[in-house]
PDB file of N, CA and C in Angstrom:
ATOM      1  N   UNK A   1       0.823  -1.200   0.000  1.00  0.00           N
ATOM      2  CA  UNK A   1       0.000   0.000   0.000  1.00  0.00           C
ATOM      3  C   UNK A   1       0.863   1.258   0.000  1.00  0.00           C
ATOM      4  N   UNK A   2       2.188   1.141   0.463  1.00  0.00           N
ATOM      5  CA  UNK A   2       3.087   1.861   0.630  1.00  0.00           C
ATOM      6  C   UNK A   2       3.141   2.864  -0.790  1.00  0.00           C
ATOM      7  N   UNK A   3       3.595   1.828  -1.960  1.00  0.00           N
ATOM      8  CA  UNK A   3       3.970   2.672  -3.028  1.00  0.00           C
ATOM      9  C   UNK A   3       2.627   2.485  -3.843  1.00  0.00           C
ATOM     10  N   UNK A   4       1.544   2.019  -3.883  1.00  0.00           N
ATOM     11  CA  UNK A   4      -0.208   2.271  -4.267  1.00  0.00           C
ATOM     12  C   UNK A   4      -0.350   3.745  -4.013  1.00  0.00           C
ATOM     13  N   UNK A   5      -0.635   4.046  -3.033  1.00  0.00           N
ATOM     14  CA  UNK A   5      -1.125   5.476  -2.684  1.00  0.00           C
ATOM     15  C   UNK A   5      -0.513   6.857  -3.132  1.00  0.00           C
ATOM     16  N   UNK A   6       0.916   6.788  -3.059  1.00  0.00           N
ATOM     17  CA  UNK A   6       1.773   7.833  -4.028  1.00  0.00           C
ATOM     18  C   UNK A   6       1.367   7.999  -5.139  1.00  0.00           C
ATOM     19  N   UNK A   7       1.501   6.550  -5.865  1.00  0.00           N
ATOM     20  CA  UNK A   7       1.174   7.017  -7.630  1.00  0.00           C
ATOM     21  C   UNK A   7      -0.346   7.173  -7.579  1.00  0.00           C
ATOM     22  N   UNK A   8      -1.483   6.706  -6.832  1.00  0.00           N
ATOM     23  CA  UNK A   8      -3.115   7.481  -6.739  1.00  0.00           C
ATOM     24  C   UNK A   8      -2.485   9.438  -6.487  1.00  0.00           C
ATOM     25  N   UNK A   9      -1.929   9.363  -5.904  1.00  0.00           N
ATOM     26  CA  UNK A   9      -1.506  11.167  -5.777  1.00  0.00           C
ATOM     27  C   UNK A   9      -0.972  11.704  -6.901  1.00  0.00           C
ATOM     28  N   UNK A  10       0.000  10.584  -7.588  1.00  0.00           N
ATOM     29  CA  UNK A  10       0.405  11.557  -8.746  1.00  0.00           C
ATOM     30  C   UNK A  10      -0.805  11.460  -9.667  1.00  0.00           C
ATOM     31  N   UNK A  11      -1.643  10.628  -9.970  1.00  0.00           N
ATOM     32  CA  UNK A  11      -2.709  10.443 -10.868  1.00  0.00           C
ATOM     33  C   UNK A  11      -3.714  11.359 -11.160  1.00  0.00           C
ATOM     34  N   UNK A  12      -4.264  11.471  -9.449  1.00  0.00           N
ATOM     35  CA  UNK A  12      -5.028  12.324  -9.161  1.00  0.00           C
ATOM     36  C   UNK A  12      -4.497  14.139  -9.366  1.00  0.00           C
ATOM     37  N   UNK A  13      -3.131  14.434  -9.214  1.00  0.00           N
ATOM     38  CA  UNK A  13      -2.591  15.495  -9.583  1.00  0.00           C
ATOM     39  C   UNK A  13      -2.614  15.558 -11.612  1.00  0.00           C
ATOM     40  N   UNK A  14      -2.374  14.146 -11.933  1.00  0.00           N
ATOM     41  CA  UNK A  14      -2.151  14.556 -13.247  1.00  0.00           C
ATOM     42  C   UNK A  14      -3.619  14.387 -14.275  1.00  0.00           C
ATOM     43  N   UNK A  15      -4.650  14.516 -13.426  1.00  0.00           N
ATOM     44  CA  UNK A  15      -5.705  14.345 -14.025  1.00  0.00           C
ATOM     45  C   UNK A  15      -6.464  15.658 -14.071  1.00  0.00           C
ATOM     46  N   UNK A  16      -6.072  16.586 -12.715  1.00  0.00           N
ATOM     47  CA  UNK A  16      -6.366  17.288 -12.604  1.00  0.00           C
ATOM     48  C   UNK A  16      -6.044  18.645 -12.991  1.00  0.00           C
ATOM     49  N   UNK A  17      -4.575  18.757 -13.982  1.00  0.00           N
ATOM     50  CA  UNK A  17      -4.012  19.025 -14.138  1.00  0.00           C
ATOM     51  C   UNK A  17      -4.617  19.183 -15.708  1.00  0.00           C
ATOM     52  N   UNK A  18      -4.699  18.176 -16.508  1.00  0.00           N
ATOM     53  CA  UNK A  18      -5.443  17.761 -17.487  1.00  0.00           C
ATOM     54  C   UNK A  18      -6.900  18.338 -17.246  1.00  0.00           C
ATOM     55  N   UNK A  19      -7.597  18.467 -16.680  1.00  0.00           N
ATOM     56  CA  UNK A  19      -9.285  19.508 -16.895  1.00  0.00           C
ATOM     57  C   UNK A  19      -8.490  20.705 -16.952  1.00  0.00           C
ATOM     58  N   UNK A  20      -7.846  21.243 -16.476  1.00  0.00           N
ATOM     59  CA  UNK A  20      -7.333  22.780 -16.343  1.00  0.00           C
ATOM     60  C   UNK A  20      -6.970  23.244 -17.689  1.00  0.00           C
ATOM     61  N   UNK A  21      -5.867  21.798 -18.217  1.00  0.00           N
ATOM     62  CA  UNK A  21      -4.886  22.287 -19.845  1.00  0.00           C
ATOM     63  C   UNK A  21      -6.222  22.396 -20.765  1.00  0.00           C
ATOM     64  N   UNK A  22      -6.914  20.924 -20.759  1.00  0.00           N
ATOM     65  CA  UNK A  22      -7.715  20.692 -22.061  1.00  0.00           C
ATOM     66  C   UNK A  22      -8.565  22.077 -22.627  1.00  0.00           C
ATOM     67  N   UNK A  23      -8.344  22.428 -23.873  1.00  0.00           N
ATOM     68  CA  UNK A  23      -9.456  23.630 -24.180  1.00  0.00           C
ATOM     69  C   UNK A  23     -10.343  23.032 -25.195  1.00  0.00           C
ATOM     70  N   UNK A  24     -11.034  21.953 -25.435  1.00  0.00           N
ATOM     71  CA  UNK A  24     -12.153  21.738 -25.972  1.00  0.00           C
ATOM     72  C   UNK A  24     -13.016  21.399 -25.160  1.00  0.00           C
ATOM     73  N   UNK A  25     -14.115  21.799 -25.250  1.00  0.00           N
ATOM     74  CA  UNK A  25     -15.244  21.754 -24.014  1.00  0.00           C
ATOM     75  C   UNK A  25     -15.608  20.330 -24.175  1.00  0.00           C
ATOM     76  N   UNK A  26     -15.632  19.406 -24.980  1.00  0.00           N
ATOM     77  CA  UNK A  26     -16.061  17.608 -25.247  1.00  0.00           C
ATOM     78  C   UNK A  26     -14.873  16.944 -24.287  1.00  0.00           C
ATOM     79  N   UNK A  27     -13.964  17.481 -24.850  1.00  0.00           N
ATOM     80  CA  UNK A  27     -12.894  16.740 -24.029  1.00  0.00           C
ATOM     81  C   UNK A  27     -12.697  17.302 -22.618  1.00  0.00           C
ATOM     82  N   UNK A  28     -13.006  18.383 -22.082  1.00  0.00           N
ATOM     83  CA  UNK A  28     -12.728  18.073 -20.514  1.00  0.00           C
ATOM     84  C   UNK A  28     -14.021  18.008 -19.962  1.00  0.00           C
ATOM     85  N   UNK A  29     -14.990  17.456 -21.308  1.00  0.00           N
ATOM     86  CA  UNK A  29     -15.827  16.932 -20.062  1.00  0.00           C
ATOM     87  C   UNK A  29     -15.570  15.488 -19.398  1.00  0.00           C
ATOM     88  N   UNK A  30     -14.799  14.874 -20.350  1.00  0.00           N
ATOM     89  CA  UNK A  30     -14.522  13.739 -20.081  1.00  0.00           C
ATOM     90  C   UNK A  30     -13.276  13.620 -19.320  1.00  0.00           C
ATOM     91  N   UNK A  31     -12.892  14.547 -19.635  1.00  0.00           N
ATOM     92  CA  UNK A  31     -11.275  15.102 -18.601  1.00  0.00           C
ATOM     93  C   UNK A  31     -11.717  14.956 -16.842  1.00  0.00           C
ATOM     94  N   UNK A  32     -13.148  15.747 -16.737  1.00  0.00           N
ATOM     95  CA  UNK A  32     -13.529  15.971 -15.401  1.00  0.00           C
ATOM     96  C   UNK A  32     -14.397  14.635 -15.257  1.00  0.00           C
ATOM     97  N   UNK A  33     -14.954  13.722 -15.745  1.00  0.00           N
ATOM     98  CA  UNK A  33     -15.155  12.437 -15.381  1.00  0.00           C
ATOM     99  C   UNK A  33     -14.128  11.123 -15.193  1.00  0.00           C
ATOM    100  N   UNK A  34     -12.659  11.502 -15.775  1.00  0.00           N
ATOM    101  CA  UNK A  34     -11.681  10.679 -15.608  1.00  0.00           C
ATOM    102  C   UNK A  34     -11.210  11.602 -14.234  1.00  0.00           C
ATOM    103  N   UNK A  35     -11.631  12.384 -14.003  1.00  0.00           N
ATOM    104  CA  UNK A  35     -10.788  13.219 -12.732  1.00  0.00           C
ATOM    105  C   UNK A  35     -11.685  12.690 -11.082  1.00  0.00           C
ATOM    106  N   UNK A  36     -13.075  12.507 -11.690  1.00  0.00           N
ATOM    107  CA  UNK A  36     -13.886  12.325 -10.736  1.00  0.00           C
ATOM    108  C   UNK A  36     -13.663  10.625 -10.280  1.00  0.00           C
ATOM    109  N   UNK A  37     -13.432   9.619 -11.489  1.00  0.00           N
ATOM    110  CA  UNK A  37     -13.471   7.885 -11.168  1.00  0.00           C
ATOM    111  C   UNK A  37     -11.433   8.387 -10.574  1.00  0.00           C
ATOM    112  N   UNK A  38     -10.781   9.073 -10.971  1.00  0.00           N
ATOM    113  CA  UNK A  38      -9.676   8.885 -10.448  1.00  0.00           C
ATOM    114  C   UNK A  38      -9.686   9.376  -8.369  1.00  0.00           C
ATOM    115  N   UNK A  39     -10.438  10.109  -8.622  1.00  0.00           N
ATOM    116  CA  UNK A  39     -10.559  10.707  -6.905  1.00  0.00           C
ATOM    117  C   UNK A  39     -11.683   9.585  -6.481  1.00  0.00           C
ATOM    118  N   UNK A  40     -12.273   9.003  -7.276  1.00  0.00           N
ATOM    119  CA  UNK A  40     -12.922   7.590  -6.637  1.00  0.00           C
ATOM    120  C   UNK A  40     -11.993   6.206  -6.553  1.00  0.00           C
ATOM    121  N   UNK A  41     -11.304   6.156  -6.930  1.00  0.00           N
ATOM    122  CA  UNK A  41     -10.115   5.586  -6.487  1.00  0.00           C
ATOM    123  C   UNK A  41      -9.389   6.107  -5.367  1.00  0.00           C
ATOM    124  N   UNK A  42      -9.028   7.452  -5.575  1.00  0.00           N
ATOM    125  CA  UNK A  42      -8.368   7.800  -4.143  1.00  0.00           C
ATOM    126  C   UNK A  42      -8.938   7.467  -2.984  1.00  0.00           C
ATOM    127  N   UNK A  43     -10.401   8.077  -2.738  1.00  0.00           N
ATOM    128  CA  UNK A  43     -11.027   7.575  -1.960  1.00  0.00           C
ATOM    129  C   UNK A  43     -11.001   6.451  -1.021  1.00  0.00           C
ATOM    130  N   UNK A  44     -11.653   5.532  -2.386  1.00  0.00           N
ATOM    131  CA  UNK A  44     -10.974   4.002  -1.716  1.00  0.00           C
ATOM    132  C   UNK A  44     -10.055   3.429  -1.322  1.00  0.00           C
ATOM    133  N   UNK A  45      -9.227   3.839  -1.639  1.00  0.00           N
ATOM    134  CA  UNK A  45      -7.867   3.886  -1.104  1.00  0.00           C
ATOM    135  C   UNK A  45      -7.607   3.856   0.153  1.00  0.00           C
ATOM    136  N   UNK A  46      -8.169   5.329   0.685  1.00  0.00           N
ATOM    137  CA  UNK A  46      -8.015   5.987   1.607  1.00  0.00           C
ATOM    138  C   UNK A  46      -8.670   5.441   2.853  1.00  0.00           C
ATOM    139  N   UNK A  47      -9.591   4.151   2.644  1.00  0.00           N
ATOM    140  CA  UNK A  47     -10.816   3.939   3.439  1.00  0.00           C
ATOM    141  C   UNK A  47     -11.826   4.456   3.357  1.00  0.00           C
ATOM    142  N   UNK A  48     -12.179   5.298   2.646  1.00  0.00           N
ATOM    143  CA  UNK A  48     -13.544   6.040   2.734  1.00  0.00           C
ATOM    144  C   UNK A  48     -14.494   5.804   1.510  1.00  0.00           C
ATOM    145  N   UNK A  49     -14.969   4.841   2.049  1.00  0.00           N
ATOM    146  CA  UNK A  49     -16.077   4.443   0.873  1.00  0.00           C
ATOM    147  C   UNK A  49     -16.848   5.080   0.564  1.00  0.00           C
ATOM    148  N   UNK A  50     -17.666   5.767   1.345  1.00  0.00           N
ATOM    149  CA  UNK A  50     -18.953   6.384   1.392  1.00  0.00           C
ATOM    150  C   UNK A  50     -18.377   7.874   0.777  1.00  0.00           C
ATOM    151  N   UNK A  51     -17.619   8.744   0.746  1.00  0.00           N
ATOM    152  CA  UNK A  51     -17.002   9.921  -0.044  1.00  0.00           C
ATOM    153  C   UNK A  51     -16.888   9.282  -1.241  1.00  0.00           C
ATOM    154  N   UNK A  52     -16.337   8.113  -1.664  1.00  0.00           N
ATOM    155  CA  UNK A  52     -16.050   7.442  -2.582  1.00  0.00           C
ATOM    156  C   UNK A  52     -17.200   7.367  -3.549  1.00  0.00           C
ATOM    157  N   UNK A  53     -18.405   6.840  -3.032  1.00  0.00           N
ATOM    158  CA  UNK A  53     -19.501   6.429  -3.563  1.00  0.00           C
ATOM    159  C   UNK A  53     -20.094   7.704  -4.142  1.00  0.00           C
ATOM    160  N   UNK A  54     -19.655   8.659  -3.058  1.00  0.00           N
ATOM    161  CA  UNK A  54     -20.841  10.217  -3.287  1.00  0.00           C
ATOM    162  C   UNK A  54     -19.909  10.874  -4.303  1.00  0.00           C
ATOM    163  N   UNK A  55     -17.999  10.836  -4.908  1.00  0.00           N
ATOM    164  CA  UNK A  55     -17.520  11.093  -5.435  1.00  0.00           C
ATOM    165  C   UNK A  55     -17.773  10.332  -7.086  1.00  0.00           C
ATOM    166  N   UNK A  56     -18.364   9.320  -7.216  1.00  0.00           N
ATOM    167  CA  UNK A  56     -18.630   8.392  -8.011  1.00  0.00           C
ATOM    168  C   UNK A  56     -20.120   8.665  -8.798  1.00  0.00           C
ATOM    169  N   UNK A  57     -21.168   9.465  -7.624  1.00  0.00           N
ATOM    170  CA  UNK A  57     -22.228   9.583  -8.292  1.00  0.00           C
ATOM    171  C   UNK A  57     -22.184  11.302  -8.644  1.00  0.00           C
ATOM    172  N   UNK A  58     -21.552  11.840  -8.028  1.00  0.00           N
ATOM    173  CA  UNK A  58     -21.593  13.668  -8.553  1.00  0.00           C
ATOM    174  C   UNK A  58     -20.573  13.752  -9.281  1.00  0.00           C
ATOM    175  N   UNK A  59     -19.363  13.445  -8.763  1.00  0.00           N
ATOM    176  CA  UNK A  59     -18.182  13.696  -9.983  1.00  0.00           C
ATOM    177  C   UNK A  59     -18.213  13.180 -11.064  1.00  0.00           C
ATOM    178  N   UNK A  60     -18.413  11.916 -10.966  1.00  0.00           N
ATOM    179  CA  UNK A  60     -17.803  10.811 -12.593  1.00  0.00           C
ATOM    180  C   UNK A  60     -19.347  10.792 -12.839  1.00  0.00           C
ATOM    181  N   UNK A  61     -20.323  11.303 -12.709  1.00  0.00           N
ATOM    182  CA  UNK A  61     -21.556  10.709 -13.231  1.00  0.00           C
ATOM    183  C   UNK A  61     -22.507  12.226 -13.223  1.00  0.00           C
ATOM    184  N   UNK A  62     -22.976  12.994 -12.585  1.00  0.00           N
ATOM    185  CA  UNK A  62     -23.867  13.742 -12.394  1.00  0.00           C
ATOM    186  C   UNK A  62     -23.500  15.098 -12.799  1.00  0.00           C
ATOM    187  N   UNK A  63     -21.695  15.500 -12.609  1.00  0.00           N
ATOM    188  CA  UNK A  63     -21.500  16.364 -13.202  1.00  0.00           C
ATOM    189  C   UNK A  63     -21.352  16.663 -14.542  1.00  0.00           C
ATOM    190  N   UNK A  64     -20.617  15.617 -15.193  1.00  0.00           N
ATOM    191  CA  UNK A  64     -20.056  15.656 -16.754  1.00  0.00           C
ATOM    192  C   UNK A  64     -21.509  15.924 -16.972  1.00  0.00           C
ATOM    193  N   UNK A  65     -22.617  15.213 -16.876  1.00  0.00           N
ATOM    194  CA  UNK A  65     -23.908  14.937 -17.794  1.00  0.00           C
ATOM    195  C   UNK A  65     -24.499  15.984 -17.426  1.00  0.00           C
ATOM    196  N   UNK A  66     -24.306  17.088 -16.625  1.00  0.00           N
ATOM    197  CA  UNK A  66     -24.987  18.310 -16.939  1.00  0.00           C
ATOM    198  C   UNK A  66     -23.920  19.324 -17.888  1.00  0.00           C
ATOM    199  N   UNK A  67     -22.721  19.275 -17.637  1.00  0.00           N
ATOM    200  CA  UNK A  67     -22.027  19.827 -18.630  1.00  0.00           C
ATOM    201  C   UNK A  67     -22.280  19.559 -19.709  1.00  0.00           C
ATOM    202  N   UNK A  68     -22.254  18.387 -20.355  1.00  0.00           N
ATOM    203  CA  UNK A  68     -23.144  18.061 -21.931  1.00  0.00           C
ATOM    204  C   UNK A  68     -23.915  18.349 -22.086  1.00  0.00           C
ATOM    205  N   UNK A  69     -24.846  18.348 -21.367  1.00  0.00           N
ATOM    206  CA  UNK A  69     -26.384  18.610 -21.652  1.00  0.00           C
ATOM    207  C   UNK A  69     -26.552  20.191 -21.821  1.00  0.00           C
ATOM    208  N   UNK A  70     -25.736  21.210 -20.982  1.00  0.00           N
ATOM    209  CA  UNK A  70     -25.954  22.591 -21.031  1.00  0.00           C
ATOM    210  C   UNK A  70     -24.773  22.788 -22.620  1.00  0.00           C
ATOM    211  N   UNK A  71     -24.077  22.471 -22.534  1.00  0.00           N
ATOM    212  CA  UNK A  71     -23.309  22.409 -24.122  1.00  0.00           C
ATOM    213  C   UNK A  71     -24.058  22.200 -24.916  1.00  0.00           C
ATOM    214  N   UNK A  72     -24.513  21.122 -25.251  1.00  0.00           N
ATOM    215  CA  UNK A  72     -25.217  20.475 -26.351  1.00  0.00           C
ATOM    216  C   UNK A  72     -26.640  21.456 -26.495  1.00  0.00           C
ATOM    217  N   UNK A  73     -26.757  22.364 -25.157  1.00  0.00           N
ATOM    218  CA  UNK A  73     -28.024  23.161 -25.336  1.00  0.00           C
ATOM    219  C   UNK A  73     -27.607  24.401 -26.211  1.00  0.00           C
ATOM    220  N   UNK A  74     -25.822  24.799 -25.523  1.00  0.00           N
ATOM    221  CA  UNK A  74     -25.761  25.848 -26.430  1.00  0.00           C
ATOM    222  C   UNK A  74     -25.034  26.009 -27.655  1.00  0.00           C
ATOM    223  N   UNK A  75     -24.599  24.686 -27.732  1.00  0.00           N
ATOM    224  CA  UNK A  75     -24.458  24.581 -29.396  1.00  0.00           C
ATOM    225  C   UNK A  75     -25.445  24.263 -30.678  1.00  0.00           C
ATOM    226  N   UNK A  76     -26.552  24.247 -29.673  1.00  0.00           N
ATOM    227  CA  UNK A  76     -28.348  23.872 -30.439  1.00  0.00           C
ATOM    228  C   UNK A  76     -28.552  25.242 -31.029  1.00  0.00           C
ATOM    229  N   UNK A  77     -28.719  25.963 -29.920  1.00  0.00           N
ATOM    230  CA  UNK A  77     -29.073  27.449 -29.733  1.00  0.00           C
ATOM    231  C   UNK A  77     -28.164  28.546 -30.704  1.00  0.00           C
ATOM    232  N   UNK A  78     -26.986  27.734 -31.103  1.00  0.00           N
ATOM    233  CA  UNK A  78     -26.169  28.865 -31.717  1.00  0.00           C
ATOM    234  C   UNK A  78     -26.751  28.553 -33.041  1.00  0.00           C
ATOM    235  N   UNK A  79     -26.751  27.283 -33.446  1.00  0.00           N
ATOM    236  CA  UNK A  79     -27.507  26.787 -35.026  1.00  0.00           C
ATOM    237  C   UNK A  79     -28.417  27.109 -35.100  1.00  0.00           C
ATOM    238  N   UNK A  80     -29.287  27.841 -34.006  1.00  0.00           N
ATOM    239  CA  UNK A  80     -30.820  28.120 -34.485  1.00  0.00           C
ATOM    240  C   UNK A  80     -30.346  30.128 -34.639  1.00  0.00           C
ATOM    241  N   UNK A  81     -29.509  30.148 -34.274  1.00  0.00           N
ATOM    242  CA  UNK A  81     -29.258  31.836 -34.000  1.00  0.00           C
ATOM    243  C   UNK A  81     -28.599  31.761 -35.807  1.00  0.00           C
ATOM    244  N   UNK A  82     -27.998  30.717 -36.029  1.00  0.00           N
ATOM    245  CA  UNK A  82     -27.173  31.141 -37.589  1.00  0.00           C
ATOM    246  C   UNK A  82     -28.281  30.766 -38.680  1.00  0.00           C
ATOM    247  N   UNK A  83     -29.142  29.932 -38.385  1.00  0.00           N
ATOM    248  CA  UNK A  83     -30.166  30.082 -39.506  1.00  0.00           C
ATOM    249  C   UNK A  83     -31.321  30.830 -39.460  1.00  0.00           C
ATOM    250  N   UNK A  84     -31.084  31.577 -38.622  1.00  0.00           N
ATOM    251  CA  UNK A  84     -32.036  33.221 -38.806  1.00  0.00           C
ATOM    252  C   UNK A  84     -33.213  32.383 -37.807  1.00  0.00           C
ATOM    253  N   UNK A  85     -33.195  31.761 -37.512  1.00  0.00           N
ATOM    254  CA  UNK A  85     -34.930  31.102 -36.442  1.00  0.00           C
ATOM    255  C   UNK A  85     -34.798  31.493 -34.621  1.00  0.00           C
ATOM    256  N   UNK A  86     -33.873  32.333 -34.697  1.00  0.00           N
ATOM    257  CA  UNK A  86     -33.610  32.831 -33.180  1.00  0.00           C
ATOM    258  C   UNK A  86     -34.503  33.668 -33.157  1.00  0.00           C
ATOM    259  N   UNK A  87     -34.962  33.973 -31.608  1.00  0.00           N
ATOM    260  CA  UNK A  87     -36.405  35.110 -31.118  1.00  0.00           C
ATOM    261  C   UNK A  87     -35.986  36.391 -31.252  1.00  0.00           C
ATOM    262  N   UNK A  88     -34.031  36.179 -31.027  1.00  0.00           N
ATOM    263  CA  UNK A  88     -33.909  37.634 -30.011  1.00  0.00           C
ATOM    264  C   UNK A  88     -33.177  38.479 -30.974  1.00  0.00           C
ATOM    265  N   UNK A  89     -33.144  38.291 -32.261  1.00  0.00           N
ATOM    266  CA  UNK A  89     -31.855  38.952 -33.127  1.00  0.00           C
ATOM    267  C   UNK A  89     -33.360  39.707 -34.085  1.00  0.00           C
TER     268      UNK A  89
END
């Protein structure tokens, strides 16, 4: 467990590290769901299941899928703004 838990630290540093660099909004959404199952690993690690579990259902699961979903809303919204069918222009 000795040398397990170090490289979960560097992982978790280099994942996180990675949502910050990535500049396409597709890719760190998936950046911040590999960031969220990687801190669900730490977790477990750590003994703490239950952070683990709640890191597993908001991070790697509940967050990305509202980030897509509000993306995918406003990349809808921009195609309806370029073919002239927007309310507000």
């Amino acid at each position: 467990m000795s040398v397990f838990l170090p490289l979960i630290f560097l992982l978790t540093a280099a994942s996180g590290t990675a949502v910050v660099l990535v500049r396409d909004p597709n890719r760190q959404i998936f950046a911040i769901c590999a960031n969220g199952l990687v801190l669900t690993i730490l977790f477990t690690a750590l003994q703490a299941p239950d952070v683990a579990l709640s890191e597993l259902a908001v991070g790697a699961a509940a967050v990305p899928l509202l980030f897509l979903v509000a993306l995918m809303a406003v990349r809808a919204g921009k195609v309806e703004r370029e073919n002239g069918k927007g309310g507000d222009s």
